[in-house]
C-alpha atoms as a PDB file:
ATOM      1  CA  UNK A   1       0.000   0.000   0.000  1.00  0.00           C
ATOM      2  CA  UNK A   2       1.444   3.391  -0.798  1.00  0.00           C
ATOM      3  CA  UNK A   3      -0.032   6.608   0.644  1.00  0.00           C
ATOM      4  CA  UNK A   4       0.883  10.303  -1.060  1.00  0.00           C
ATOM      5  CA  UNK A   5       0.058  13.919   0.940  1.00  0.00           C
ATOM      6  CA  UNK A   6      -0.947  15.987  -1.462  1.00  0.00           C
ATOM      7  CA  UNK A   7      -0.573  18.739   1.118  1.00  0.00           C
ATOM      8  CA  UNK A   8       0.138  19.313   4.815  1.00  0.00           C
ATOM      9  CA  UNK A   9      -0.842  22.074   7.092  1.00  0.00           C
ATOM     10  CA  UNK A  10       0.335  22.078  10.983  1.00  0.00           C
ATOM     11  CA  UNK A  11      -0.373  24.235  13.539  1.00  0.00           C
ATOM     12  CA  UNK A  12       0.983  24.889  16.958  1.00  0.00           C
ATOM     13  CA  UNK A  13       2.784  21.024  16.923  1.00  0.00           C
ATOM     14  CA  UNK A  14       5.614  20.888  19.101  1.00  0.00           C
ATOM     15  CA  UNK A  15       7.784  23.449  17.824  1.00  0.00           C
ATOM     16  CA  UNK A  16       6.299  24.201  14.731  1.00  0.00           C
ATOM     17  CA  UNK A  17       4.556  28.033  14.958  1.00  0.00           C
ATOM     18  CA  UNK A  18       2.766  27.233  11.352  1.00  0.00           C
ATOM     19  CA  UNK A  19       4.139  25.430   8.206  1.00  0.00           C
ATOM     20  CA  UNK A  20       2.166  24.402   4.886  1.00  0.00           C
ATOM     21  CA  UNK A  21       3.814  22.099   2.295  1.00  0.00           C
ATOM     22  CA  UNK A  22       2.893  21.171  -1.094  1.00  0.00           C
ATOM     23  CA  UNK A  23       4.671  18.738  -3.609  1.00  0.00           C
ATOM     24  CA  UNK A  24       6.774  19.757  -6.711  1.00  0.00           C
ATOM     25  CA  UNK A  25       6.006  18.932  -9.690  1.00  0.00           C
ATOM     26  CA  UNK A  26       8.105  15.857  -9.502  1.00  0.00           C
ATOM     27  CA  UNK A  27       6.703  14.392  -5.790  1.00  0.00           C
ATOM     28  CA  UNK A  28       9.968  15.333  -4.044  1.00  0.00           C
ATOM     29  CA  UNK A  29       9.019  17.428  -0.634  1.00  0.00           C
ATOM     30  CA  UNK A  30      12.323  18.550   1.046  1.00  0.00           C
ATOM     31  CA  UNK A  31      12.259  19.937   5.063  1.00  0.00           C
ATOM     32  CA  UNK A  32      15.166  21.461   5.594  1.00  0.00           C
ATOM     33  CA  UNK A  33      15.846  24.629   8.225  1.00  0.00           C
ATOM     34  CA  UNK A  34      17.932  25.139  11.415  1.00  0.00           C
ATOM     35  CA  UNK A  35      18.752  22.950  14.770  1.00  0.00           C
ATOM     36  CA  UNK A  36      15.747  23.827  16.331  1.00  0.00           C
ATOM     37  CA  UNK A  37      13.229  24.860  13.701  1.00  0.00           C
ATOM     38  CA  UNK A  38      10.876  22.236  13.613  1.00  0.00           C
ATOM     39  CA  UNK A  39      11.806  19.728  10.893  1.00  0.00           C
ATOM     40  CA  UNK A  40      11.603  16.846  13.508  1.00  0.00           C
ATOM     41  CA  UNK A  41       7.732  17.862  15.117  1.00  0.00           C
ATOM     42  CA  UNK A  42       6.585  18.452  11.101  1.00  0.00           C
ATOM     43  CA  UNK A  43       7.557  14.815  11.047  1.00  0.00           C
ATOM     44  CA  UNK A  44       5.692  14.024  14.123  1.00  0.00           C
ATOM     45  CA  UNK A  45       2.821  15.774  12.995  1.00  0.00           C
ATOM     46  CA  UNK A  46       2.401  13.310   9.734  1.00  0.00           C
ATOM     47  CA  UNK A  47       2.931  10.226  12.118  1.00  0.00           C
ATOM     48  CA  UNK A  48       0.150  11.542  14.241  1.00  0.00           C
ATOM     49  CA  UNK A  49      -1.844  12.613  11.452  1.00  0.00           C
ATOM     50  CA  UNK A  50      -1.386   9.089   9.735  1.00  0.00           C
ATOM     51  CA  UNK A  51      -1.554   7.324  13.215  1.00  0.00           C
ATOM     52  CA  UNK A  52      -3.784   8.800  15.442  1.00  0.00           C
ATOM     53  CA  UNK A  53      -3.506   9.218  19.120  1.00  0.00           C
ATOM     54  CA  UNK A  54      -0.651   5.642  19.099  1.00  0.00           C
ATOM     55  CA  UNK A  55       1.865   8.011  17.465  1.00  0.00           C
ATOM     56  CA  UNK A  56       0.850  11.338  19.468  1.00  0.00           C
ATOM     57  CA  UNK A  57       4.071  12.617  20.196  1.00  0.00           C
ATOM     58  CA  UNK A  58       4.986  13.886  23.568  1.00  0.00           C
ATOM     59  CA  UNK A  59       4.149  17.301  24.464  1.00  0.00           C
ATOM     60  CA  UNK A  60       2.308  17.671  21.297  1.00  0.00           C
ATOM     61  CA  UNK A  61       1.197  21.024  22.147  1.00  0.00           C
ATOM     62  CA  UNK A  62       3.579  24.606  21.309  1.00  0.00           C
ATOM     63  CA  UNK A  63       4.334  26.486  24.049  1.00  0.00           C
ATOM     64  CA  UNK A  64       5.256  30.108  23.715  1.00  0.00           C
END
């Protein structure tokens, strides 16, 4: 079974503030940033998206 996001919008996950991603033309999707910018939790957020509460990642919530 194969499974494609077409697009991705996450809110206030973990460290991500707000992030939307959409494929290229060809299907390649890169996340790239900083230490500390989020990259990781947009990950989490598709595990929990795809999951459900099993893969809710710790302290889910952003904090200010």
């Amino acid at each position: 079974m194969s499974v494609k996001i077409r697009s991705l919008e996450v809110e206030n996950v973990k460290r991500v503030k707000a992030v939307t991603l959409m494929p290229t033309e060809t299907g390649l999707t890169v996340i790239g940033g900083n230490n500390g910018q989020g990259k990781t939790s947009v990950l989490d957020a598709i595990a929990w998206a795809l999951g459900g509460d099993k893969l809710r990642p710790s302290d889910a919530q952003r904090r200010e």
